[in-house]
C-alpha atoms as a PDB file:
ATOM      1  CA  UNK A   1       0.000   0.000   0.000  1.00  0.00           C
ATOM      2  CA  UNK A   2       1.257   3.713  -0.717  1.00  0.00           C
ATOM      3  CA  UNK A   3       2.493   5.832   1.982  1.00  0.00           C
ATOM      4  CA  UNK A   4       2.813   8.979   0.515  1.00  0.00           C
ATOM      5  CA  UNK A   5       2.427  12.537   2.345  1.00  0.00           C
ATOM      6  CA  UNK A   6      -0.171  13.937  -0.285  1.00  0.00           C
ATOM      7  CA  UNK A   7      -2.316  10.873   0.519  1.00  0.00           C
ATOM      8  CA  UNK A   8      -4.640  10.012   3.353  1.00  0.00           C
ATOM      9  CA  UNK A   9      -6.392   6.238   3.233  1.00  0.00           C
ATOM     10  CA  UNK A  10      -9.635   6.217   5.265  1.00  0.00           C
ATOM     11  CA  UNK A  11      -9.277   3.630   7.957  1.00  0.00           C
ATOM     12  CA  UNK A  12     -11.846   1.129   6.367  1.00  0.00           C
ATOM     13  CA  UNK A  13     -10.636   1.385   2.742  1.00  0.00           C
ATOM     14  CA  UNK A  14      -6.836   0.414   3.997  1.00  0.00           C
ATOM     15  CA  UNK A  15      -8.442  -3.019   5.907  1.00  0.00           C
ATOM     16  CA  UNK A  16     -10.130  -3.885   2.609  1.00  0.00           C
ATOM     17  CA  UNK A  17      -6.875  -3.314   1.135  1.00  0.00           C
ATOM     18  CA  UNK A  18      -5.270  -5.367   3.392  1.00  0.00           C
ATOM     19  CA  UNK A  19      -7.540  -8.129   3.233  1.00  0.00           C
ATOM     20  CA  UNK A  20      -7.611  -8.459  -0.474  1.00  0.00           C
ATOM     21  CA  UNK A  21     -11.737  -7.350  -0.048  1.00  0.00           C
ATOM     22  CA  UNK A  22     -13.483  -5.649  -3.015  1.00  0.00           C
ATOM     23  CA  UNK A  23     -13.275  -1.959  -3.705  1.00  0.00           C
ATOM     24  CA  UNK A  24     -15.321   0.395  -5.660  1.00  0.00           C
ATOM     25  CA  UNK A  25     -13.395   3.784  -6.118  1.00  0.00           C
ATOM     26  CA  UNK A  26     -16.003   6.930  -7.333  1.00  0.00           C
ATOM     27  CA  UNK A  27     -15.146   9.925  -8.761  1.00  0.00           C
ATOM     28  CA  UNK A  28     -16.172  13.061  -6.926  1.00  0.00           C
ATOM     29  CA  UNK A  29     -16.427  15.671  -9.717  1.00  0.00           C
ATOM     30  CA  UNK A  30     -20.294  14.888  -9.408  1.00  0.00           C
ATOM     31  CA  UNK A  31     -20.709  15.574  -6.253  1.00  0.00           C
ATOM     32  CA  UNK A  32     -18.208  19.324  -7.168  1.00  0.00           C
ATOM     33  CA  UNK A  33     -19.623  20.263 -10.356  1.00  0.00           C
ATOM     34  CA  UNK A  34     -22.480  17.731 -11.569  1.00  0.00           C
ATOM     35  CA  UNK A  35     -25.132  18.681  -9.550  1.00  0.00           C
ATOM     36  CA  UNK A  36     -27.081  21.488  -7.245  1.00  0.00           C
ATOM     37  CA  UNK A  37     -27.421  21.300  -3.240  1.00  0.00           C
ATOM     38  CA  UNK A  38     -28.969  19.095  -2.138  1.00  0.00           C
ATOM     39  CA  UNK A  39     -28.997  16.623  -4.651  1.00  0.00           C
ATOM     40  CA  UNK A  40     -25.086  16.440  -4.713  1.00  0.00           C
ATOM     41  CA  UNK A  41     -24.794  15.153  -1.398  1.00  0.00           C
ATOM     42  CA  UNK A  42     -27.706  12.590  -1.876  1.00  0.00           C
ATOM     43  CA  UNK A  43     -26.445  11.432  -4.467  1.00  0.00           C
ATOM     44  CA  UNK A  44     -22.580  10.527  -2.955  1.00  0.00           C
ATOM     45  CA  UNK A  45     -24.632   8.988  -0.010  1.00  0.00           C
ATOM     46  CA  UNK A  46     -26.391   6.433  -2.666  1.00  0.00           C
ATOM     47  CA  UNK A  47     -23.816   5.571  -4.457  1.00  0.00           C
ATOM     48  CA  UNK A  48     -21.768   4.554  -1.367  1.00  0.00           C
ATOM     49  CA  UNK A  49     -25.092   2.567  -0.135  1.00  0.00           C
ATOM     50  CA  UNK A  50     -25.258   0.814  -3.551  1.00  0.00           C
ATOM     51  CA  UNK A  51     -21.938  -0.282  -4.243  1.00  0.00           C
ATOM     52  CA  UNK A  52     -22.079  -1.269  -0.003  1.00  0.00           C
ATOM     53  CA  UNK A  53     -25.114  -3.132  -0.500  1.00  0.00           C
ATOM     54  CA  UNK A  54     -24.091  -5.459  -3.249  1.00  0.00           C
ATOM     55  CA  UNK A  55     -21.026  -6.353  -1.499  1.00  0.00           C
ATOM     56  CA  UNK A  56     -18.263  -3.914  -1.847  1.00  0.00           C
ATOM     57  CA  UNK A  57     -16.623  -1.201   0.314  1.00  0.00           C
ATOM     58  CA  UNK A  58     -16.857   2.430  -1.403  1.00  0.00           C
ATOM     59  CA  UNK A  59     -13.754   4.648  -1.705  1.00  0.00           C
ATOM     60  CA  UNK A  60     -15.093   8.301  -3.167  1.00  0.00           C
ATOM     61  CA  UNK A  61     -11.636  10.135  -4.141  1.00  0.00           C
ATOM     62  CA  UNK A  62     -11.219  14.035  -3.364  1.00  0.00           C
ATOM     63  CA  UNK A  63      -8.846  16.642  -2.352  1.00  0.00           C
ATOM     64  CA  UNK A  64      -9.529  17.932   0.901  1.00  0.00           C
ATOM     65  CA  UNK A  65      -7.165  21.271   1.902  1.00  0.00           C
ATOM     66  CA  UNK A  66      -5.003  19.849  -0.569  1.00  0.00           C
ATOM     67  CA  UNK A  67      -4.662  16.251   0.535  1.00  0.00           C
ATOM     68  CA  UNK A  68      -5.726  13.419  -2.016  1.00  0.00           C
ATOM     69  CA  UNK A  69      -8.188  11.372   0.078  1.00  0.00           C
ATOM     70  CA  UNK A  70      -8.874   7.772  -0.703  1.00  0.00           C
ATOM     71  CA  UNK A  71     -12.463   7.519   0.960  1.00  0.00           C
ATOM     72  CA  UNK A  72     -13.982   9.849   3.043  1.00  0.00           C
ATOM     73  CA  UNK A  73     -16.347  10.215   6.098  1.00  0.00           C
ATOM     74  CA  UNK A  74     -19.902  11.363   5.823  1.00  0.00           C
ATOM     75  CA  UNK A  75     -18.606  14.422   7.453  1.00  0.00           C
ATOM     76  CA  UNK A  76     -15.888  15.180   4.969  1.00  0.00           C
ATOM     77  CA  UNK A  77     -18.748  14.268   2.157  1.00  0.00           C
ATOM     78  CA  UNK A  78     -20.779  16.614   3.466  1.00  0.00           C
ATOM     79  CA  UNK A  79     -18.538  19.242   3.766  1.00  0.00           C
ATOM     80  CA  UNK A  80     -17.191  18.269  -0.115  1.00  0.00           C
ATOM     81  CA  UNK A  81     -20.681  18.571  -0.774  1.00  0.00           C
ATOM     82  CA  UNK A  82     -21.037  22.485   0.355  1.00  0.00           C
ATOM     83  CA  UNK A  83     -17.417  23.938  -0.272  1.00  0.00           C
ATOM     84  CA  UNK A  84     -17.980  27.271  -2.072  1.00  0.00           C
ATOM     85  CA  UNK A  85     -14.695  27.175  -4.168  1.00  0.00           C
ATOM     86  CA  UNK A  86     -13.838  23.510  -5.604  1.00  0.00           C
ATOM     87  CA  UNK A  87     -11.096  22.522  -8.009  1.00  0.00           C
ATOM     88  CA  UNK A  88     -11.831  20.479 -10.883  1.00  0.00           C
ATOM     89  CA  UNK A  89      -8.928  18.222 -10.604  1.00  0.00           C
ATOM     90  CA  UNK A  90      -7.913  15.690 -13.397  1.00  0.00           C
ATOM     91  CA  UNK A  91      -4.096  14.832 -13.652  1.00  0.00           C
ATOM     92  CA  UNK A  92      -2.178  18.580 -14.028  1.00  0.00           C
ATOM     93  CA  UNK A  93      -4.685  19.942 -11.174  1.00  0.00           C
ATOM     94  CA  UNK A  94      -3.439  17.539  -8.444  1.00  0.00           C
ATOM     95  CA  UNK A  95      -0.337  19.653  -7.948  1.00  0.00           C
ATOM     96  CA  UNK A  96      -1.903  22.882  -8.102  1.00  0.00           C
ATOM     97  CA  UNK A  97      -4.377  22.095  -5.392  1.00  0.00           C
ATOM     98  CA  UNK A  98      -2.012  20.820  -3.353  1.00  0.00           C
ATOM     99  CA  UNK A  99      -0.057  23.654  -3.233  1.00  0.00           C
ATOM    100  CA  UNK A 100      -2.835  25.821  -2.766  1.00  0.00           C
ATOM    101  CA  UNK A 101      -4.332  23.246   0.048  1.00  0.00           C
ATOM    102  CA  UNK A 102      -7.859  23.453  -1.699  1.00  0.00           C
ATOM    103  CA  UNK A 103     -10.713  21.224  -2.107  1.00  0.00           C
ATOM    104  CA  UNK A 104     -11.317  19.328  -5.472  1.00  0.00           C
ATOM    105  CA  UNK A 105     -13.456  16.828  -7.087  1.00  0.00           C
ATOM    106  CA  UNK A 106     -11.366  14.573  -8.995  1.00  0.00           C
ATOM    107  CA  UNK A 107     -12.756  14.035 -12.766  1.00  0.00           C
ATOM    108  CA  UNK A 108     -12.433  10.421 -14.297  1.00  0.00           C
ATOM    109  CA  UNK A 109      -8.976  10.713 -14.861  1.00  0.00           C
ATOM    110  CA  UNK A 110      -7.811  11.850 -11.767  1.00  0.00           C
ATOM    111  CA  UNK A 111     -10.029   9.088  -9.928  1.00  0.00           C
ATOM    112  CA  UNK A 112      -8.562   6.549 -12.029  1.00  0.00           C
ATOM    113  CA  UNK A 113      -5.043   8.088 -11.265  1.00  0.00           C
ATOM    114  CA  UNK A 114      -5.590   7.854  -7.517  1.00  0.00           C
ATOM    115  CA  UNK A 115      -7.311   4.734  -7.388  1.00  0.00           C
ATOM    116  CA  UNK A 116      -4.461   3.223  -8.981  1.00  0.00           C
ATOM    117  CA  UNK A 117      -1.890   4.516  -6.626  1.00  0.00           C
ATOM    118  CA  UNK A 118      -3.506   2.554  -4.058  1.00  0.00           C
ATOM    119  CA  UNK A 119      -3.940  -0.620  -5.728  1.00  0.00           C
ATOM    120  CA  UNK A 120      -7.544   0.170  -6.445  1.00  0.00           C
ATOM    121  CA  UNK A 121      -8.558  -1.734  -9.948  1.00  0.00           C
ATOM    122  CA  UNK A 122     -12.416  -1.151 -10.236  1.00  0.00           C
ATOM    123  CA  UNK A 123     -14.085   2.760 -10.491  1.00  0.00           C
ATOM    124  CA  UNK A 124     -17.319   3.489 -11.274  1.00  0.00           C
ATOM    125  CA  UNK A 125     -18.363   6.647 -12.697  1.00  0.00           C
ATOM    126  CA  UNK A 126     -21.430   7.943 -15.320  1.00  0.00           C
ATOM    127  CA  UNK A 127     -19.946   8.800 -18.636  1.00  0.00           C
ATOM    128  CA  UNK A 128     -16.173   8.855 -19.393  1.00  0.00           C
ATOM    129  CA  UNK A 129     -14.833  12.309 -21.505  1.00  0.00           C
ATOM    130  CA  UNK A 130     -13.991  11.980 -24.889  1.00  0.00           C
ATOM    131  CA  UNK A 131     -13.550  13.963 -28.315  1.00  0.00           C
ATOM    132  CA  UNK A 132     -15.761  17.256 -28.035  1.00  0.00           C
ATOM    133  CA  UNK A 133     -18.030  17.902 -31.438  1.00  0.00           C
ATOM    134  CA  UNK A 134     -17.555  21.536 -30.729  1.00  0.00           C
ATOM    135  CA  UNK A 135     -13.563  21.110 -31.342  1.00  0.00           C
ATOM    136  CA  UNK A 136     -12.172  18.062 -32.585  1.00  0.00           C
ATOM    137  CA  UNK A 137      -8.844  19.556 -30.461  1.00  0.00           C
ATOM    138  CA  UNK A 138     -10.633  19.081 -27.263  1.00  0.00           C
ATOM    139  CA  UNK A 139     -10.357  15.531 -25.908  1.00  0.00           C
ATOM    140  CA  UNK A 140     -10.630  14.981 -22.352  1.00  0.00           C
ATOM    141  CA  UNK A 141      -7.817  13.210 -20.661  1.00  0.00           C
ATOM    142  CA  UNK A 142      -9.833  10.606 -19.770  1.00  0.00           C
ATOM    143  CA  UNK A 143      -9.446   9.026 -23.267  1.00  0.00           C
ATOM    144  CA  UNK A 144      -5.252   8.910 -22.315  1.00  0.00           C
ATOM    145  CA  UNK A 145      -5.609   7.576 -18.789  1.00  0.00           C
ATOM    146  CA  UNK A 146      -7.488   4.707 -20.196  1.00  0.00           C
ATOM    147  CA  UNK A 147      -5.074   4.037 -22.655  1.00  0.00           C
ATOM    148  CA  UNK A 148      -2.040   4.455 -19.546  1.00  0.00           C
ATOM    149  CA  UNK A 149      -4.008   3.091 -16.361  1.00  0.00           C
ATOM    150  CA  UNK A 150      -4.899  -0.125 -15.642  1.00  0.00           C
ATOM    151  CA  UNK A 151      -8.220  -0.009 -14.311  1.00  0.00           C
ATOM    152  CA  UNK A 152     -11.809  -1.524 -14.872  1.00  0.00           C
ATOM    153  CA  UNK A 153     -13.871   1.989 -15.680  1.00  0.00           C
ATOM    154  CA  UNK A 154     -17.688   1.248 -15.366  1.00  0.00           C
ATOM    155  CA  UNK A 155     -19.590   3.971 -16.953  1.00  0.00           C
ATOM    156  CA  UNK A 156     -23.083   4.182 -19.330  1.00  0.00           C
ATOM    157  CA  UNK A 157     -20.746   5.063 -22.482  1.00  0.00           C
ATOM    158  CA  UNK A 158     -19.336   8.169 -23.322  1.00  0.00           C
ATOM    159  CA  UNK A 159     -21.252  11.569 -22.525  1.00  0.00           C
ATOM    160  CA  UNK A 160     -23.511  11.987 -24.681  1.00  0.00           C
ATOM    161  CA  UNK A 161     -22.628  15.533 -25.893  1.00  0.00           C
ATOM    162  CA  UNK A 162     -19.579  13.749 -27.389  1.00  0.00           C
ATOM    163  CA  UNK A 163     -18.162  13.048 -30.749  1.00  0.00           C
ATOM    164  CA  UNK A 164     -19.174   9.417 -29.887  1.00  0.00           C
ATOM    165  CA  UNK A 165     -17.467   7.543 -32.739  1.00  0.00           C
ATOM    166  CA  UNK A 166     -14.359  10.016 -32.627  1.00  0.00           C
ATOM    167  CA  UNK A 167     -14.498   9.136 -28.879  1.00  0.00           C
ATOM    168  CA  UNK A 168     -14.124   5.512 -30.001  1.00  0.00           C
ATOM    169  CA  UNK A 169     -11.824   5.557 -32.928  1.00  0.00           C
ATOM    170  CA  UNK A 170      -9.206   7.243 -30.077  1.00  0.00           C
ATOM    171  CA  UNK A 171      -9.680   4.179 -27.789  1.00  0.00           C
ATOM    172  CA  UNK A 172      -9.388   1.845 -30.829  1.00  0.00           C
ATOM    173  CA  UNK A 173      -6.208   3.524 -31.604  1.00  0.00           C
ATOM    174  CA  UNK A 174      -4.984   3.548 -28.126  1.00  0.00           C
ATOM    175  CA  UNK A 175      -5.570  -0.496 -27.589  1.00  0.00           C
ATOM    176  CA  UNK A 176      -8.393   0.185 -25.098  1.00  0.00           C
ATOM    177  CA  UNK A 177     -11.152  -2.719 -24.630  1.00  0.00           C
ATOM    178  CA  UNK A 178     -14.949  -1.022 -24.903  1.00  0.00           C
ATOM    179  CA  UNK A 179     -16.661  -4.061 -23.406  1.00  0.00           C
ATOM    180  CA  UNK A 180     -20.362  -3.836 -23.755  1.00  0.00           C
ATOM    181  CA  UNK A 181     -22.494  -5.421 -21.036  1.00  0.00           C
ATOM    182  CA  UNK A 182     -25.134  -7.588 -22.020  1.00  0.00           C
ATOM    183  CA  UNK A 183     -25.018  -5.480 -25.213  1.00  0.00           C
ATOM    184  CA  UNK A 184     -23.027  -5.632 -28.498  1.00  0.00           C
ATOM    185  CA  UNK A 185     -23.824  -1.681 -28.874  1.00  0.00           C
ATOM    186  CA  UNK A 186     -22.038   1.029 -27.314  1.00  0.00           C
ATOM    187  CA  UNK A 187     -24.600   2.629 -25.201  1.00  0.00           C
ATOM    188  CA  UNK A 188     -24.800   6.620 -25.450  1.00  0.00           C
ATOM    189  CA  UNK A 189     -25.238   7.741 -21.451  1.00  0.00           C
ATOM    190  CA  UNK A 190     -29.039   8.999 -21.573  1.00  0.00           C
ATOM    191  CA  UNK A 191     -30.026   6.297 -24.356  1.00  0.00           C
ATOM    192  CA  UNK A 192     -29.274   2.727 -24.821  1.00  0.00           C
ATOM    193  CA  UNK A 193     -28.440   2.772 -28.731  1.00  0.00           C
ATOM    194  CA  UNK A 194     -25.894   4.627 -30.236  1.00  0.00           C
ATOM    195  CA  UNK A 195     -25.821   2.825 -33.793  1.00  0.00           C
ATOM    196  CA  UNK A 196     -21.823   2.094 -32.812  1.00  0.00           C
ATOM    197  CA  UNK A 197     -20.737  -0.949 -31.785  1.00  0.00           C
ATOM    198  CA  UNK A 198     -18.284  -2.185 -28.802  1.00  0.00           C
ATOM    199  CA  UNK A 199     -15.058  -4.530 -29.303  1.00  0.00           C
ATOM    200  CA  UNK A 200     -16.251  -7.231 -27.282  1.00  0.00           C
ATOM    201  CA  UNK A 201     -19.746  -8.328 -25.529  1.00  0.00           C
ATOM    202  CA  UNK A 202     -19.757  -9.787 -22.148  1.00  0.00           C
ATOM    203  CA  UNK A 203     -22.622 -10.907 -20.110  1.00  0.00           C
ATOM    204  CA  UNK A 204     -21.632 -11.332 -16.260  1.00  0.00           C
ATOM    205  CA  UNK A 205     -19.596 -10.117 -13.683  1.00  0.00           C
ATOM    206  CA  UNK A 206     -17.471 -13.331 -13.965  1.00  0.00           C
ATOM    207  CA  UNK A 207     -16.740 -12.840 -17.624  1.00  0.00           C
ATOM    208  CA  UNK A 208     -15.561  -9.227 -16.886  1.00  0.00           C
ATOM    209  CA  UNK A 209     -13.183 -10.473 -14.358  1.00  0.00           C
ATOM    210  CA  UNK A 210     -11.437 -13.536 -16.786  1.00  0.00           C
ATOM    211  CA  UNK A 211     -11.503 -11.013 -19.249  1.00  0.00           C
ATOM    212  CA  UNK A 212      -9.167  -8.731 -16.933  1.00  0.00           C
ATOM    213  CA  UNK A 213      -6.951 -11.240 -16.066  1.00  0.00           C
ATOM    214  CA  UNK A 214      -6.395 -11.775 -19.664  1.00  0.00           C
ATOM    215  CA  UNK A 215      -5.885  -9.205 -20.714  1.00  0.00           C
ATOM    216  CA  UNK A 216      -3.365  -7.828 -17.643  1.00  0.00           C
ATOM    217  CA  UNK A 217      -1.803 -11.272 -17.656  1.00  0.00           C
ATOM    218  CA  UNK A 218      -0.685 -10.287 -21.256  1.00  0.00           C
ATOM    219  CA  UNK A 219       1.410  -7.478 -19.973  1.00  0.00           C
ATOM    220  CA  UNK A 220      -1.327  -5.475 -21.110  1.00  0.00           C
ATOM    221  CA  UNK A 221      -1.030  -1.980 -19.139  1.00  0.00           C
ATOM    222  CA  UNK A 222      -3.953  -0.088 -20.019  1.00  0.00           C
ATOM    223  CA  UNK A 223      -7.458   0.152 -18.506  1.00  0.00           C
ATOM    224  CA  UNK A 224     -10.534  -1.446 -19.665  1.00  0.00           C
ATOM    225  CA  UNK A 225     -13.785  -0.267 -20.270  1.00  0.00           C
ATOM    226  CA  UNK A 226     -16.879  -1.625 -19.252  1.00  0.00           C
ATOM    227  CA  UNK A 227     -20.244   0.100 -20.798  1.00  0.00           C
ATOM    228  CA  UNK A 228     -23.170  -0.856 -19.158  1.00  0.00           C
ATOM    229  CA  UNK A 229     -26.891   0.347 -20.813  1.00  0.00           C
ATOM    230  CA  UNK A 230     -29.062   3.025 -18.474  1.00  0.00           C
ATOM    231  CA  UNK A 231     -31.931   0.610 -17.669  1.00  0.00           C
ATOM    232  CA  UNK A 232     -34.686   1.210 -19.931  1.00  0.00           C
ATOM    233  CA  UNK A 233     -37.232   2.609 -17.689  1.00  0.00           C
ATOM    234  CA  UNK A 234     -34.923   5.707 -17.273  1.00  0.00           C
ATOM    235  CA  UNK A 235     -33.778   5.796 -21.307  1.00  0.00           C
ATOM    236  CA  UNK A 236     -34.221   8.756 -23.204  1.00  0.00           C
ATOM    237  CA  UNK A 237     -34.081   7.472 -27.143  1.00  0.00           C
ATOM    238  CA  UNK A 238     -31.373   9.273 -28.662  1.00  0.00           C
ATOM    239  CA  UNK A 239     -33.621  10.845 -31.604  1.00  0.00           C
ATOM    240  CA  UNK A 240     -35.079  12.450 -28.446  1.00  0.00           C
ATOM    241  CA  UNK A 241     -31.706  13.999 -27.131  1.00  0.00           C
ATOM    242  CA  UNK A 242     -29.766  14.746 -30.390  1.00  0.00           C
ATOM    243  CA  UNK A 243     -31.901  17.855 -31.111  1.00  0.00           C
ATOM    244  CA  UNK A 244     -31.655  18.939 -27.212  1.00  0.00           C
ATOM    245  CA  UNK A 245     -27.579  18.424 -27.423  1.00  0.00           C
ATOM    246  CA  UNK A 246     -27.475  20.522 -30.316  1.00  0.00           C
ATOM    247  CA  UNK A 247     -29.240  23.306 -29.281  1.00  0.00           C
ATOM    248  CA  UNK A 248     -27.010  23.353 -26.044  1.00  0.00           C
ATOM    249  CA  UNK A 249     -23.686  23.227 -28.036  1.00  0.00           C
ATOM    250  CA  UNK A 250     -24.646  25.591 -30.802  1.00  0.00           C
ATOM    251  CA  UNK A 251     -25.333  27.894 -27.187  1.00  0.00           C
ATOM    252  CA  UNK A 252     -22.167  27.339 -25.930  1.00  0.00           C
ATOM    253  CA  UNK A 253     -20.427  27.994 -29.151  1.00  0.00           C
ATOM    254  CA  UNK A 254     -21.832  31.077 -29.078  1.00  0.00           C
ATOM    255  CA  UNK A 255     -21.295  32.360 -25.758  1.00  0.00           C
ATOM    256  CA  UNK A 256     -17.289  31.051 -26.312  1.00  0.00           C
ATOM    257  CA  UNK A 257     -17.508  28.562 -23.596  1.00  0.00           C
ATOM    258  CA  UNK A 258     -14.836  25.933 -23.387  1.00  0.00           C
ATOM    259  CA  UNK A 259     -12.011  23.821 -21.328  1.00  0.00           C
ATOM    260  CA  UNK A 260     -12.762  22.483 -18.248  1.00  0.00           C
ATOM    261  CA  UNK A 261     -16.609  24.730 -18.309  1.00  0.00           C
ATOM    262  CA  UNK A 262     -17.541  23.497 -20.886  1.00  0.00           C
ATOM    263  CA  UNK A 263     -19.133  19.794 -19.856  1.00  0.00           C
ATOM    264  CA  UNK A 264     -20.798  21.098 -17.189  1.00  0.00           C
ATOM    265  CA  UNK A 265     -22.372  24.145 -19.130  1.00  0.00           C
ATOM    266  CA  UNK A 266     -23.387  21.232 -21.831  1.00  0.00           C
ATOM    267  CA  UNK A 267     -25.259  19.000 -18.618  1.00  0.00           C
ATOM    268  CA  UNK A 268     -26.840  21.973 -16.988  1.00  0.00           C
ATOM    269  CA  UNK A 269     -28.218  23.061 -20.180  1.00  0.00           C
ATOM    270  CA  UNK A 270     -29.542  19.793 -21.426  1.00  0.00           C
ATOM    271  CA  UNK A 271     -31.402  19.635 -18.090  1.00  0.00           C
ATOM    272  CA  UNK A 272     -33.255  22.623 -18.765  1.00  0.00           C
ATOM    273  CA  UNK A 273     -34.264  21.683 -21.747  1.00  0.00           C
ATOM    274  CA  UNK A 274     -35.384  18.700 -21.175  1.00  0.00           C
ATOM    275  CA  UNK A 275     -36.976  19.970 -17.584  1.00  0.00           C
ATOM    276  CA  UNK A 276     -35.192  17.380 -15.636  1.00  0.00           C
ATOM    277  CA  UNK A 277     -35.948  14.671 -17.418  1.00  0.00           C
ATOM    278  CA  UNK A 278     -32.153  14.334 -18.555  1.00  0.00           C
ATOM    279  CA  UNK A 279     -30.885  14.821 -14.932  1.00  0.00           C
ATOM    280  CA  UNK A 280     -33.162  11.269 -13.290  1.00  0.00           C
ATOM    281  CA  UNK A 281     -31.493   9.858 -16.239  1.00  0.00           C
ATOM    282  CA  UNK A 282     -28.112  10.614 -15.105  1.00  0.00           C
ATOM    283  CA  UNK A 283     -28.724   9.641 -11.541  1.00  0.00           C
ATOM    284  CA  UNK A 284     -30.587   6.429 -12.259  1.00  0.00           C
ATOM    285  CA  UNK A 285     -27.450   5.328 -14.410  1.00  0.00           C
ATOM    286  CA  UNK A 286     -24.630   6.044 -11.803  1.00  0.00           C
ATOM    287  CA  UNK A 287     -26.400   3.964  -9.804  1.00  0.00           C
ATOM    288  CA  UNK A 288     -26.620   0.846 -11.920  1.00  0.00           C
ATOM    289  CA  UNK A 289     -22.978   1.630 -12.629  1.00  0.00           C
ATOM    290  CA  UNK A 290     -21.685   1.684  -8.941  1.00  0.00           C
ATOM    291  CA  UNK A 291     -24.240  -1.886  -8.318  1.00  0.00           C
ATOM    292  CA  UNK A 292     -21.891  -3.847 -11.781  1.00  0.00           C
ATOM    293  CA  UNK A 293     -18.746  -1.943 -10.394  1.00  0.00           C
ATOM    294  CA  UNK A 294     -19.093  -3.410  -7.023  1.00  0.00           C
ATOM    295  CA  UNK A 295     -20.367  -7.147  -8.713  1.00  0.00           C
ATOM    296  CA  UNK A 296     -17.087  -6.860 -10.605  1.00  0.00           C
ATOM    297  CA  UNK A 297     -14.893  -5.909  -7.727  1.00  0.00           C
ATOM    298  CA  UNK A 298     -16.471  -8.827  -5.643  1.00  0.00           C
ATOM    299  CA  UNK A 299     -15.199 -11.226  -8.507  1.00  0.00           C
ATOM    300  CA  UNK A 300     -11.885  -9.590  -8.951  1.00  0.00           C
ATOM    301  CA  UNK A 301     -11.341 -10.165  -5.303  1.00  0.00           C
ATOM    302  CA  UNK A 302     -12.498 -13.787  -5.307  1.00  0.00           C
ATOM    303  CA  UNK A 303      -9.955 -13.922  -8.102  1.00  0.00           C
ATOM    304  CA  UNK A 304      -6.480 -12.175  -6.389  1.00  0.00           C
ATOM    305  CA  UNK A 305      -4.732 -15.009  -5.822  1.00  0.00           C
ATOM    306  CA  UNK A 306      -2.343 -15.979  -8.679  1.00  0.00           C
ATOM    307  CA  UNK A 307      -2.714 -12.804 -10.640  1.00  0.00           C
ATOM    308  CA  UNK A 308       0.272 -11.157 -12.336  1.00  0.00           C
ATOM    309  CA  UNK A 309      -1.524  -7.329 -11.436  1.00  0.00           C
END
């Protein structure tokens, strides 16, 4: 296990290291920059039941006066939750909010970064970055830490404000698995279908896990990516949302928003638009995201023993 002055392991997520138990890391950029008061905090609290309740101990990654935490308290979630001035940290933030000993949410990247300095293989999250349609020179880091980090990313696809199959030619081109669960389509965050298929179908928990060990056993050093469909009570068909998406990007064109801003304008718009609708979307699926994460992680623990990882 890391011992490392920047880092701070809450007391229950260093046992389940110890022990070899599952572990679900989270991303806390949701709980930062994804959603209003109170929701933000309600929703950190479920996802921590849910990944608890099928079996696996939650680790939610932040920065908290500058310190990288690797789970947190309901106190420190709370106080995440209403900290007026949050960095959004992915990889070249970690240093800056250090030295300014600030609070951050860490994105996907910088969860999977953490996570992995730990020993932490499994992280569920909603939608992984990708290439932006507003500027095919915007692609979010997330894309390269999947291609650098080996780590099991459980997410509903891509956002779907994304150059989708951009987003996918990258990860083709950086060697990254897109494993669709129970579906041979690559599912597009609010909606099931995307029309773009996934490199490999797999239908269990198990089968993830085997596939892992493959593919690490190979000397494989990369991360793999599990996409796993919004459950179709909470689906928005994507002839519903493309019209939305592009009235929110053609807005933020226009009002020259961009960089790290720009996702969140994108989410907050799209939820206007679609009064809400878009945002029960986004909840339901983190949910069923963190439940497979923490399936997975209870079969990569079952599994330790022998592995080359």
């Amino acid at each position: 296990m890391i011992k490392h002055p920047n880092f701070t392991i809450a007391p229950e997520i260093k046992i389940a290291l110890d022990l070899g138990a599952p572990i679900v890391a989270l991303e806390s950029t949701v709980i930062t920059h994804g959603l209003p008061r109170p929701q933000n905090l309600e929703l950190a609290r479920n996802m921590e039941k849910t990944v608890r309740d099928a079996g696996a101990t939650p680790a939610t990654v932040a920065l908290l006066d500058g310190q990288i935490h690797i789970g947190l308290s309901d106190a420190e979630l709370v106080r995440l939750s209403e900290s007026e001035s949050t960095l959004k940290v992915s990889h070249r933030d970690f240093a800056t909010a250090i030295v300014k000993k600030a609070n951050g949410g860490t994105t996907v990247a910088g969860t999977m970064y953490a996570a992995n300095m730990v020993g932490i293989k499994v992280f569920a999250t909603g939608g992984i970055g990708g290439v932006h349609k507003e500027s095919a020179f915007d692609i979010s880091t997330d894309l390269r830490s999947l291609a650098e980090i080996p780590t099991i990313v459980v997410c509903a696809g891509a956002k779907a404000i994304l150059d989708l199959p951009a987003t996918l030619e990258y990860l083709e081109t950086m060697g990254v698995p897109v494993v669709g669960y129970g579906t041979d389509e690559f599912p597009a965050f609010y909606s099931r279908e995307s029309g773009l298929g996934v490199s490999a179908r797999l239908d269990s928990p198990k089968e993830i896990a085997d596939f892992a060990k493959a593919h690490w056993n190979l000397g494989m050093k990369g991360g793999i990516l599990v996409t796993n469909p919004i459950p179709e009570k909470n689906a928005i068909a994507a002839a519903k949302m493309e019209p939305i998406i592009a009235k929110a990007s053609a807005e933020a064109i226009e009002q020259g928003i961009h960089g790290q801003k720009l996702t969140p304008f994108l989410l907050g718009r799209i939820s206007e638009l679609t009064k809400g609708k878009s945002l029960k979307a986004n909840l339901a699926l983190l949910l069923n995201n963190a439940r497979l994460a923490a399936q997975i992680a209870a079969e990569m623990s079952g599994k330790k023993k022998g592995w080359a990882i």
